[in-house]
C-alpha atoms as a PDB file:
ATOM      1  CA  UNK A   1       0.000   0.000   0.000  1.00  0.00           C
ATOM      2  CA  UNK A   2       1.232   3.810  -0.484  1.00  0.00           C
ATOM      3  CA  UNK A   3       0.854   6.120   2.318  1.00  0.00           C
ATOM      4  CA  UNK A   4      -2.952   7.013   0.716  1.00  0.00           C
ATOM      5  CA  UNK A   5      -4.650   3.709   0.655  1.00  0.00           C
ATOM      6  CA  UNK A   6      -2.936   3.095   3.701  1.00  0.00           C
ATOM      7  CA  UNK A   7      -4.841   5.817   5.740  1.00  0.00           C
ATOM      8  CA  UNK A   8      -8.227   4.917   3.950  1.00  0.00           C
ATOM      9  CA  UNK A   9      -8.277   1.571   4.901  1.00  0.00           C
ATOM     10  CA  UNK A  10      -7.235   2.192   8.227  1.00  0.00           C
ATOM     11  CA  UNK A  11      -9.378   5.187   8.707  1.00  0.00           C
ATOM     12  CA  UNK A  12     -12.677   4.598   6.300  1.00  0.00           C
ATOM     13  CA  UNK A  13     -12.204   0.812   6.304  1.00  0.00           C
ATOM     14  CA  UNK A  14     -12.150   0.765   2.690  1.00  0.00           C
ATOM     15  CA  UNK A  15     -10.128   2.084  -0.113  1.00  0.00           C
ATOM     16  CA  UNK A  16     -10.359   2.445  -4.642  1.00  0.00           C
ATOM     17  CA  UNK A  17      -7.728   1.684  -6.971  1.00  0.00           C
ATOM     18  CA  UNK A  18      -8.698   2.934 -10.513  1.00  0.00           C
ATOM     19  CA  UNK A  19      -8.057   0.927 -13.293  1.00  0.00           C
ATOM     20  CA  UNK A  20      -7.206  -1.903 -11.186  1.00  0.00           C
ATOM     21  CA  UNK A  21      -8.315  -4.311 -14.345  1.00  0.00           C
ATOM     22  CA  UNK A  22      -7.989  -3.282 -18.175  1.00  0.00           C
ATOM     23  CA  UNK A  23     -10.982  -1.932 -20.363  1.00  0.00           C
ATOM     24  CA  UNK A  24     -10.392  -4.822 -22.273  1.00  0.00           C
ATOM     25  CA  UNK A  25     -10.791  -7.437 -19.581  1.00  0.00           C
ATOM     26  CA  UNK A  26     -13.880  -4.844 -18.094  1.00  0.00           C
ATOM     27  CA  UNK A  27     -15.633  -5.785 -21.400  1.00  0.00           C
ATOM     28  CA  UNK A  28     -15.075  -9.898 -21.545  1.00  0.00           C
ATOM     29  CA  UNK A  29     -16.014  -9.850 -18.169  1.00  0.00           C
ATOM     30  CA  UNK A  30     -19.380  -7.820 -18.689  1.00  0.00           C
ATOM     31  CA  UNK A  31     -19.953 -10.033 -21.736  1.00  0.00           C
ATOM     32  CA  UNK A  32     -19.612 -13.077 -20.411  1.00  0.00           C
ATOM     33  CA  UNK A  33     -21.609 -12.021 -17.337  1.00  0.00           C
ATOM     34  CA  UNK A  34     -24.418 -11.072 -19.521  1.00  0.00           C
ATOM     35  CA  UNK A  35     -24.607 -13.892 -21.025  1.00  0.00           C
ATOM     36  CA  UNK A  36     -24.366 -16.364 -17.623  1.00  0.00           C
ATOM     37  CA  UNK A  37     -26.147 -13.590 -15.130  1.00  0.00           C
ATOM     38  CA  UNK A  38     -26.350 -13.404 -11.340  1.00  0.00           C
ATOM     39  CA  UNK A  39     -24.949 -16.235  -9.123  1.00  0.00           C
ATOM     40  CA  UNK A  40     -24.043 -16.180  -5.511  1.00  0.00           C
ATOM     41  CA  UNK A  41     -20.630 -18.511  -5.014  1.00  0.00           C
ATOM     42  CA  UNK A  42     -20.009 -18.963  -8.178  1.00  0.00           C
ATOM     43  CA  UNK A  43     -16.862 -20.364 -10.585  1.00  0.00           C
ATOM     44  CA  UNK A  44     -16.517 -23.796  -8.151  1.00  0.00           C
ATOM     45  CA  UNK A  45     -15.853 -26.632 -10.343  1.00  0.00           C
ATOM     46  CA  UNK A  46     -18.941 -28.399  -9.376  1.00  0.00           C
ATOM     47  CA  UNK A  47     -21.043 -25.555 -10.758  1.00  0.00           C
ATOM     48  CA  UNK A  48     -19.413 -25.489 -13.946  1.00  0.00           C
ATOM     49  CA  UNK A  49     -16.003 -24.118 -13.261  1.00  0.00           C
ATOM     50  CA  UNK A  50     -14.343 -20.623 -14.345  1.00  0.00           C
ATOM     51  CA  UNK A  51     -16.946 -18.480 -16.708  1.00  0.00           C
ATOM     52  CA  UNK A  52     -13.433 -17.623 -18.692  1.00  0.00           C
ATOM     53  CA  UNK A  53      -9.627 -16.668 -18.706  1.00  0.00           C
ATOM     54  CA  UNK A  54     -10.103 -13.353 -16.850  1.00  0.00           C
ATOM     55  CA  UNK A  55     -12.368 -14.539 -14.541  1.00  0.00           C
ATOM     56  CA  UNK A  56      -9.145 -16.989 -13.084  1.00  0.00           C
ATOM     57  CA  UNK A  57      -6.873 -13.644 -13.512  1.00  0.00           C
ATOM     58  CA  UNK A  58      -8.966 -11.540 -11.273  1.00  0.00           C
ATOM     59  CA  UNK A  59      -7.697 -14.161  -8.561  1.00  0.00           C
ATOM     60  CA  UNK A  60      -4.080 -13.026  -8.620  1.00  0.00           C
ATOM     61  CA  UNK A  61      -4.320  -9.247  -9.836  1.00  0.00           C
ATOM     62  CA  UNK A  62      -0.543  -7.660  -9.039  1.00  0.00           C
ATOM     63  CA  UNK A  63      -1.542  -4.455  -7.935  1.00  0.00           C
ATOM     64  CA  UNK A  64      -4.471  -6.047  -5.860  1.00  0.00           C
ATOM     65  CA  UNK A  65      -2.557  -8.955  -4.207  1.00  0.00           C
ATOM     66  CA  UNK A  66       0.116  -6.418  -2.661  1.00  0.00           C
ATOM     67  CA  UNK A  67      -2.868  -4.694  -1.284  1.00  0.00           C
ATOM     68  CA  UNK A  68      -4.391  -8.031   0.387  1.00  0.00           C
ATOM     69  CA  UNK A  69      -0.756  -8.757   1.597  1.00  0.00           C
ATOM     70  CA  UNK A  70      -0.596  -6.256   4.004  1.00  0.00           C
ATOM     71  CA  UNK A  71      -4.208  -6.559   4.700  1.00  0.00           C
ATOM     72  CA  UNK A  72      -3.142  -9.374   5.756  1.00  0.00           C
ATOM     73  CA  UNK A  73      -0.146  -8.934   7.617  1.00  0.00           C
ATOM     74  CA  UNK A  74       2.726  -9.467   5.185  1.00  0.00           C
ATOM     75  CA  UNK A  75       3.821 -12.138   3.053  1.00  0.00           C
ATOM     76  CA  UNK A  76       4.077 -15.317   4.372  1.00  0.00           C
ATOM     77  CA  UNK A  77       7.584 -17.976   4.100  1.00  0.00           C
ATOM     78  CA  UNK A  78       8.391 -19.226   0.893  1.00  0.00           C
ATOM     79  CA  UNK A  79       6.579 -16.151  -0.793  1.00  0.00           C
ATOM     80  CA  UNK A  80       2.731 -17.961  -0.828  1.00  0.00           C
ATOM     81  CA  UNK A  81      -0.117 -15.151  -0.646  1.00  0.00           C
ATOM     82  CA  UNK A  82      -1.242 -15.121   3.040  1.00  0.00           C
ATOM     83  CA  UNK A  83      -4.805 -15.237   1.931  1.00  0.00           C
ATOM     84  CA  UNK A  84      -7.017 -17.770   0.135  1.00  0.00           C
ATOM     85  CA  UNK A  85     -10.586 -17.325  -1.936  1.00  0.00           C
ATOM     86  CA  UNK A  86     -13.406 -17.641  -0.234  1.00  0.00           C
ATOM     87  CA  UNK A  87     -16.155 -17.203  -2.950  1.00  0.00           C
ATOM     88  CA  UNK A  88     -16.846 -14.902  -5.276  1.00  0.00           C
ATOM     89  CA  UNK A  89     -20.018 -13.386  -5.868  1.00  0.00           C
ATOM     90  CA  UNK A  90     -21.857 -11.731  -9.136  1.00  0.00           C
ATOM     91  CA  UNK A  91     -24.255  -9.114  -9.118  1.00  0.00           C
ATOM     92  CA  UNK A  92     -25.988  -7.571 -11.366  1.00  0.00           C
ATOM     93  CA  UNK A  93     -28.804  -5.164 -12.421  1.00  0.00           C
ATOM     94  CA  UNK A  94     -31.748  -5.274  -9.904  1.00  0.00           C
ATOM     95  CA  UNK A  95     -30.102  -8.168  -8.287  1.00  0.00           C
ATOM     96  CA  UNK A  96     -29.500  -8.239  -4.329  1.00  0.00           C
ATOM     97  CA  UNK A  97     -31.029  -4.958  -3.885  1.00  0.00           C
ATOM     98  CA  UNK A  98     -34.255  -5.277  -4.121  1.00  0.00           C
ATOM     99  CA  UNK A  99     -35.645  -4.473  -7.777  1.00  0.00           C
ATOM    100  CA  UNK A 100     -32.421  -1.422  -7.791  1.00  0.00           C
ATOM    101  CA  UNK A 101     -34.420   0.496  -4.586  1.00  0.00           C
ATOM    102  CA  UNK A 102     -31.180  -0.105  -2.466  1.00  0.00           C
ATOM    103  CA  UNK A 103     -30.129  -2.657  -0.541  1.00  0.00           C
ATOM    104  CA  UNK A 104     -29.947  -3.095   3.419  1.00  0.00           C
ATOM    105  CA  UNK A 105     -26.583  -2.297   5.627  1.00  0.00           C
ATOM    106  CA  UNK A 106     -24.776  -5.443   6.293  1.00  0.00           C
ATOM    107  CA  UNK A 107     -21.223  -6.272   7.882  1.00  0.00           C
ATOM    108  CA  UNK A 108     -19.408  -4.676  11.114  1.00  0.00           C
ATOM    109  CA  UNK A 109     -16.441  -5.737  12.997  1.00  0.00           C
ATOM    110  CA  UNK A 110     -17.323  -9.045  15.484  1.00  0.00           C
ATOM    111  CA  UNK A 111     -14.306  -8.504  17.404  1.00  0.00           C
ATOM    112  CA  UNK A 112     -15.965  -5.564  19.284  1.00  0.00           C
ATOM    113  CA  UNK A 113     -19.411  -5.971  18.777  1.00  0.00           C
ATOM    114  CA  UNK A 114     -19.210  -9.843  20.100  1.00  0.00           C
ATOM    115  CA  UNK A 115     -16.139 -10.112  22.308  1.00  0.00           C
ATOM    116  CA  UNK A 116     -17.107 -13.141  24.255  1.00  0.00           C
ATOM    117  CA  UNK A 117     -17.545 -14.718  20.729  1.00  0.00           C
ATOM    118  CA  UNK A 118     -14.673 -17.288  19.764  1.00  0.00           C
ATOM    119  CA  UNK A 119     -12.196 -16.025  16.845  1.00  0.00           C
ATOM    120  CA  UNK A 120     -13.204 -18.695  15.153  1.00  0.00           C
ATOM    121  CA  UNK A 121     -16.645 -17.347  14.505  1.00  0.00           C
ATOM    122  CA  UNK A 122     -16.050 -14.096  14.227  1.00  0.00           C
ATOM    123  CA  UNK A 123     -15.441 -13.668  10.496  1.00  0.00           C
ATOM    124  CA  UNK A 124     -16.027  -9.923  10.225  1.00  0.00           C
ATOM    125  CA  UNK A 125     -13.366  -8.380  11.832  1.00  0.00           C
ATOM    126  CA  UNK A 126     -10.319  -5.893  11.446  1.00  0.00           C
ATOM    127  CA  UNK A 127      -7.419  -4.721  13.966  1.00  0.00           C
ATOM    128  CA  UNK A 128      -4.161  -3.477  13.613  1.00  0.00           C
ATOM    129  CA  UNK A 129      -1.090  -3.809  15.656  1.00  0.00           C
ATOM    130  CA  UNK A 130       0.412  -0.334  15.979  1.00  0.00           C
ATOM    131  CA  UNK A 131       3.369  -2.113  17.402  1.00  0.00           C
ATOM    132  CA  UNK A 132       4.669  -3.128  14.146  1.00  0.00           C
ATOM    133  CA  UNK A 133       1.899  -1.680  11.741  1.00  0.00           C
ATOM    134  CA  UNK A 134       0.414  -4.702  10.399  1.00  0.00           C
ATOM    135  CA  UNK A 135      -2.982  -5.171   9.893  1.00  0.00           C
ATOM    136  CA  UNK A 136      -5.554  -8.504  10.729  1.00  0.00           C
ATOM    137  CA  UNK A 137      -8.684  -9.189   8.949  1.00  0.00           C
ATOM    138  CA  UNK A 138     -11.486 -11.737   8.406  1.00  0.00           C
ATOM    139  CA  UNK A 139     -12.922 -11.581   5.203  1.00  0.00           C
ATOM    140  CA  UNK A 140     -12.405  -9.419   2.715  1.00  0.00           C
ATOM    141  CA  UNK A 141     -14.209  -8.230  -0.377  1.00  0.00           C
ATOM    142  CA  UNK A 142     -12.315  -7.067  -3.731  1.00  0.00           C
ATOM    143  CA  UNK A 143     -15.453  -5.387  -5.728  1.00  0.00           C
ATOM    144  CA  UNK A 144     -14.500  -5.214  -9.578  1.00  0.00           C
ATOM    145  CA  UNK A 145     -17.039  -2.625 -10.988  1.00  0.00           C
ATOM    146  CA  UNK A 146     -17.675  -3.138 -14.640  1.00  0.00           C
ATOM    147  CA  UNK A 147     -19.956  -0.188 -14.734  1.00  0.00           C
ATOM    148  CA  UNK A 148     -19.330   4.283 -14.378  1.00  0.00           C
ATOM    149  CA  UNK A 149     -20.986   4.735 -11.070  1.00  0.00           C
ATOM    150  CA  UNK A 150     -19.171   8.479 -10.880  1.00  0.00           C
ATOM    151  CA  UNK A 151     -22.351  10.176 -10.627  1.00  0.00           C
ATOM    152  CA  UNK A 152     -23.181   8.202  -7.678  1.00  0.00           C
ATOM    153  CA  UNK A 153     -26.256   6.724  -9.215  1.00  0.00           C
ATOM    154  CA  UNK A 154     -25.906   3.492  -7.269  1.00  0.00           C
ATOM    155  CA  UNK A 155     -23.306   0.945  -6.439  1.00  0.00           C
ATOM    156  CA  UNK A 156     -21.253   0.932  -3.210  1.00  0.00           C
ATOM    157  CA  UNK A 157     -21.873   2.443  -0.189  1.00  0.00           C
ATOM    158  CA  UNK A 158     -20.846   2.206   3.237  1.00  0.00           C
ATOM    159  CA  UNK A 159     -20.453   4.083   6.464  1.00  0.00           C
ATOM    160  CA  UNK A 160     -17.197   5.254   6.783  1.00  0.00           C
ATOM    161  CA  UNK A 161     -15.082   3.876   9.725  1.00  0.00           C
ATOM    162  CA  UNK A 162     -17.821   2.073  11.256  1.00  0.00           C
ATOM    163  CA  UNK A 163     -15.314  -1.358  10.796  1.00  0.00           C
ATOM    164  CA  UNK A 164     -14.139   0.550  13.961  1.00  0.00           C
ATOM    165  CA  UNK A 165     -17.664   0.519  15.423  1.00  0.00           C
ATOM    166  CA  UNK A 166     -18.477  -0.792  18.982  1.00  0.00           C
ATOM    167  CA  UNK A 167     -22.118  -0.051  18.257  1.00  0.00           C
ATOM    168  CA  UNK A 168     -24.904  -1.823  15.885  1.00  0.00           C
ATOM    169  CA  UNK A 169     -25.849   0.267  13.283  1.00  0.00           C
ATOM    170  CA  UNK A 170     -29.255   2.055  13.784  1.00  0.00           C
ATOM    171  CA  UNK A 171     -32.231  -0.351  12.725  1.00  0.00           C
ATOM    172  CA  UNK A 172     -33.676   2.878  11.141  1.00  0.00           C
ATOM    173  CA  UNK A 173     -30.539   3.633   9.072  1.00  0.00           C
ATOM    174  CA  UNK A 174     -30.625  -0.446   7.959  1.00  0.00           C
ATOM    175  CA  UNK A 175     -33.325  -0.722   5.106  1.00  0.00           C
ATOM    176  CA  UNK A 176     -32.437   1.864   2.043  1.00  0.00           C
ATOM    177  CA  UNK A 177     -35.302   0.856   0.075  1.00  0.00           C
ATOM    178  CA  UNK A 178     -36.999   3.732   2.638  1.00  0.00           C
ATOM    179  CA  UNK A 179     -34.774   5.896   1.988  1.00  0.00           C
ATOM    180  CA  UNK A 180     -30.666   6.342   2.558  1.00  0.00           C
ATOM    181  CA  UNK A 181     -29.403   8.172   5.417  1.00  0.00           C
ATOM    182  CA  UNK A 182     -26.938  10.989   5.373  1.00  0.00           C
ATOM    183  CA  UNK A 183     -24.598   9.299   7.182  1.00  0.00           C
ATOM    184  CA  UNK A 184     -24.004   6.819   4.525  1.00  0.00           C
ATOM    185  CA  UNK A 185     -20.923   7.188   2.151  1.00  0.00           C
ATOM    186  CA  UNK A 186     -21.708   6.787  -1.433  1.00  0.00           C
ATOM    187  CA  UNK A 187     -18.391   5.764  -3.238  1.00  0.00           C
ATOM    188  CA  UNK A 188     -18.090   6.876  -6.905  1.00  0.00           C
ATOM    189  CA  UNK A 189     -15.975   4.737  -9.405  1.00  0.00           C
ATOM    190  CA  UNK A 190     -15.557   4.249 -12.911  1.00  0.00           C
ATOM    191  CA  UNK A 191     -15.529   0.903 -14.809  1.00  0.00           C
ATOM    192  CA  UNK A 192     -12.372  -1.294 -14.187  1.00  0.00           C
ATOM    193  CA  UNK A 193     -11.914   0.284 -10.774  1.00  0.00           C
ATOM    194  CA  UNK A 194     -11.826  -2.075  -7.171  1.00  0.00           C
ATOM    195  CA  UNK A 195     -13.128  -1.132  -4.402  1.00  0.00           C
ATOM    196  CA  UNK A 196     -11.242  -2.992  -1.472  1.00  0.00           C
ATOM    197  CA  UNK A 197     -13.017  -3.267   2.229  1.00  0.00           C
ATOM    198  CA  UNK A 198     -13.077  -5.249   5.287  1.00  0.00           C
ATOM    199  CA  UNK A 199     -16.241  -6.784   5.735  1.00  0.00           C
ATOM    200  CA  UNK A 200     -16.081  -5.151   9.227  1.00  0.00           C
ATOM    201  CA  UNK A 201     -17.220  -2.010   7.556  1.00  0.00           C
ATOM    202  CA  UNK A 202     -20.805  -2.094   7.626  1.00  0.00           C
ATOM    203  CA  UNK A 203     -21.852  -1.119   3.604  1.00  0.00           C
ATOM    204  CA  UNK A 204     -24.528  -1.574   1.718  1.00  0.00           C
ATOM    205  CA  UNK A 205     -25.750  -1.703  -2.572  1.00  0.00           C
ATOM    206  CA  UNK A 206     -27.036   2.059  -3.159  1.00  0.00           C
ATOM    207  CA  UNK A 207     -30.241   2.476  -5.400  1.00  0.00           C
ATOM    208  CA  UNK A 208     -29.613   2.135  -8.669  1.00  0.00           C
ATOM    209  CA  UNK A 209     -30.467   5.348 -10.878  1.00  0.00           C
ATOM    210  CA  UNK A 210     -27.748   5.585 -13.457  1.00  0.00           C
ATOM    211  CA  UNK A 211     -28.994   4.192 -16.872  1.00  0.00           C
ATOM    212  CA  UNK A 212     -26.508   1.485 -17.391  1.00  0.00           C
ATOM    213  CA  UNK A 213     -26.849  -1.876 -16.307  1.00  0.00           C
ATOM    214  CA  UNK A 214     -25.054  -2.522 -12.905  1.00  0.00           C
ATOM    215  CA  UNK A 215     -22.324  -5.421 -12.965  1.00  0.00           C
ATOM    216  CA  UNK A 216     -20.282  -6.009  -9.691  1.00  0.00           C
ATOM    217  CA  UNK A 217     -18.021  -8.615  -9.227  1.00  0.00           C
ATOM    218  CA  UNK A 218     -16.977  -9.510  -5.478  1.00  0.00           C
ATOM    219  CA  UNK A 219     -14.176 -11.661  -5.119  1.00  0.00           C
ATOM    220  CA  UNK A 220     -14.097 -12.477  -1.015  1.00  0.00           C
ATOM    221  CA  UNK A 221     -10.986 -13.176   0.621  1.00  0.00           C
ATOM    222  CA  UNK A 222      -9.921 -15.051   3.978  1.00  0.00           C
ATOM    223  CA  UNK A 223      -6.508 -15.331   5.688  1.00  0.00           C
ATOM    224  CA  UNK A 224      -5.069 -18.623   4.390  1.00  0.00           C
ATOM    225  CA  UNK A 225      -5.605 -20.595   7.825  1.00  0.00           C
ATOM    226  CA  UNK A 226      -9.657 -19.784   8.294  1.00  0.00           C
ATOM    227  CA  UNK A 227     -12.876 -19.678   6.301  1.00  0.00           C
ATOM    228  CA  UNK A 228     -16.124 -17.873   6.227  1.00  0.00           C
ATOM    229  CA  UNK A 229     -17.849 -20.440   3.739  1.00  0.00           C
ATOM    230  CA  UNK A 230     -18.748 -23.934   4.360  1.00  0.00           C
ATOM    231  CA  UNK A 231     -17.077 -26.986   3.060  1.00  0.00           C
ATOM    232  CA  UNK A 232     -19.790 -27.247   0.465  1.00  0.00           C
ATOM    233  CA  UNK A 233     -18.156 -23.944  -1.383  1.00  0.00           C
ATOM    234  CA  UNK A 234     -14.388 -24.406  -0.680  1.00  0.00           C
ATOM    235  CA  UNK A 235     -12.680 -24.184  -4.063  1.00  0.00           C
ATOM    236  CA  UNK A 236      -9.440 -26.727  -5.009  1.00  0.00           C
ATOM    237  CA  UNK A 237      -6.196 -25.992  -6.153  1.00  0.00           C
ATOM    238  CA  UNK A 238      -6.906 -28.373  -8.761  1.00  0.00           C
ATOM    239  CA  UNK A 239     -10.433 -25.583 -10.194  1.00  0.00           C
ATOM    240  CA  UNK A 240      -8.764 -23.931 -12.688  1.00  0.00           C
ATOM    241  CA  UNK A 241      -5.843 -26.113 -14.062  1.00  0.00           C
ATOM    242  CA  UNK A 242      -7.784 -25.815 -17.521  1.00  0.00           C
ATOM    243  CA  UNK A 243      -6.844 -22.409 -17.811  1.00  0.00           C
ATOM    244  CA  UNK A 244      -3.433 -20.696 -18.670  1.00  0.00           C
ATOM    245  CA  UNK A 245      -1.169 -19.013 -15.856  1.00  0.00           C
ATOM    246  CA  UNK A 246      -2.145 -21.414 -12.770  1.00  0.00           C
ATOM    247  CA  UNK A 247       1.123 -21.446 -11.184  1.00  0.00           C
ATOM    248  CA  UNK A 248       1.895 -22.288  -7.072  1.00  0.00           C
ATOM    249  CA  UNK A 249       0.289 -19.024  -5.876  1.00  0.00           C
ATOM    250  CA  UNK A 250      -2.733 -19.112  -7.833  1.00  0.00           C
ATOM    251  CA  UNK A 251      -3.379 -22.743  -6.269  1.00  0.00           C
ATOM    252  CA  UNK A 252      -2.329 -21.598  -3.152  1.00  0.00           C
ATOM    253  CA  UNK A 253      -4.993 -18.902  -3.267  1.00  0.00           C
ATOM    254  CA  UNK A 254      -7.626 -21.982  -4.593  1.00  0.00           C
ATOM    255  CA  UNK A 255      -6.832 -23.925  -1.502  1.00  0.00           C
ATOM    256  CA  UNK A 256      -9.337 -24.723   0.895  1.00  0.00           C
ATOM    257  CA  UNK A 257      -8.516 -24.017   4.798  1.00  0.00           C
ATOM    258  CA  UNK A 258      -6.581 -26.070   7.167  1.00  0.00           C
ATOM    259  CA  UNK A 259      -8.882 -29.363   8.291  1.00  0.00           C
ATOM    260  CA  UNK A 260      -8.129 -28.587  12.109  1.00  0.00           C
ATOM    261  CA  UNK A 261      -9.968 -25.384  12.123  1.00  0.00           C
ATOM    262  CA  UNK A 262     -12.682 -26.238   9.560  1.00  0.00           C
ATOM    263  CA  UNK A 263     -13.333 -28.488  12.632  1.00  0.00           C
ATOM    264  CA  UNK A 264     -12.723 -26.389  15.054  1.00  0.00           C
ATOM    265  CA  UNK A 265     -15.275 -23.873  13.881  1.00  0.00           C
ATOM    266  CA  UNK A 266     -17.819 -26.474  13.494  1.00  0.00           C
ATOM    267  CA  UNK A 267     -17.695 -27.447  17.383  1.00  0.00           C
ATOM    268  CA  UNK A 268     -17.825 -24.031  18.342  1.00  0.00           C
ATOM    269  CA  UNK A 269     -20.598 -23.056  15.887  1.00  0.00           C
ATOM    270  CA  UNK A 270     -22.555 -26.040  17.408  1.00  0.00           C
ATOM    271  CA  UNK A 271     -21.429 -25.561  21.131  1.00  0.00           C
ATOM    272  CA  UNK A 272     -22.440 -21.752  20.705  1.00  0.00           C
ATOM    273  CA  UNK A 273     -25.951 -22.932  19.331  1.00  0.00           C
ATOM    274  CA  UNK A 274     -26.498 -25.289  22.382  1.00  0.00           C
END
């Protein structure tokens, strides 16, 4: 990170990087998403694998994955990405937010809001160590916007440093199909740019007004050792072998979590519901 994305993350829990993917790959993506539409979790092998070639790029982006290395505390030994795909979501027009009248707040940091809670459950969360600077997250959400939402006519929104929130959010703030408070931060980008934010910010989908057609794509990160998906939607290292450039890091990012805590979680999920 530069000294700029480094105080926006830290401070606003999110930050942009424009032209983080090429017009050209902004318009195979868009097609190919127009032709395949919505899906929640999608590209896993059992549902048909990779839509194309750039959708297995966007998993290993340059200037993105030195971004998520930090995120995540630094690079690991032997140079592996400390984080690992979680699932990656597609959105598009009217999709997830309710016919395009806006979408309800979501997310916040479980650390603080749950502290009694066991780490292992707490997926939404974000700290960093002023120590040595480093940051820690839970999951993590790389938004590729394939649409010009500059005129703030819908898209992304959020409320700005809440990932630092000890607080719920207002239940009257929640719902922006009746309407979206002042409070919230509506986050203008053009096509090709990513919008990187803990998912301990609380955000939101805006209503849609522009005239284009929104298409989002989320890509969802974890740190390499935990999960926020079930076993049903890890991916392999083995998914995308088909396609060109799958070298040791791109598996590494395909590989599903340690065993040990996938069980882990799973007694604590069940203790906690007991």
């Amino acid at each position: 990170m530069d000294e700029e994305q480094r105080f926006a993350f830290d401070t606003w829990g999110f930050l942009t990087v424009e032209d983080a993917i090429t017009p050209e790959q902004v318009a195979d993506l868009k097609a190919t998403v127009d032709a395949k539409g919505p899906e929640l979790h999608s590209q896993h092998a059992d549902r048909g694998g990779f839509w194309s070639q750039t959708f297995v790029d966007l998993l290993d982006v340059p200037v993105i994955s030195e971004i998520l290395a930090e995120i995540y505390g630094g690079q690991r030994p032997g140079g592996l990405p400390p984080f690992r795909i979680d699932h990656i979501n597609v959105h598009t027009h009217g999709t997830f937010n309710k016919n395009l009248a806006g979408g309800t707040i979501h997310g916040g940091n479980g650390r603080l809001l749950n502290p009694n809670r066991p780490h292992e459950l707490i997926t939404h969360y974000f700290t960093r160590d002023p120590a040595n600077g480093t940051f820690s997250n839970g999951l993590v959400t790389v938004a590729y916007e394939l649409e010009d939402t500059v005129c703030n006519g819908g898209g992304f929104g959020c409320l700005a440093g809440s990932h630092k929130g000890h607080y719920p959010v207002p239940e009257a703030w929640v719902d922006l199909s009746k309407g979206v408070h002042p409070m919230v931060t509506r986050v203008p980008a053009r096509a090709g740019t990513a919008i990187i934010f803990t998912e301990a910010l609380c955000h939101v989908t805006l209503p849609w007004t522009a005239p284009s057609t929104r298409t989002t794509l989320f890509y969802k990160y974890m740190e390499r050792g935990e999960t926020y998906s079930g076993p049903d939607n890890f991916f392999s290292p083995t998914d995308a072998d088909q396609w060109e450039g799958i070298d040791e890091r791109k598996r590494a990012i395909l590989s599903p979590p340690p065993q040990a805590f996938v069980e882990r979680k799973a007694e604590l999920a069940k203790a906690a519901s007991q």
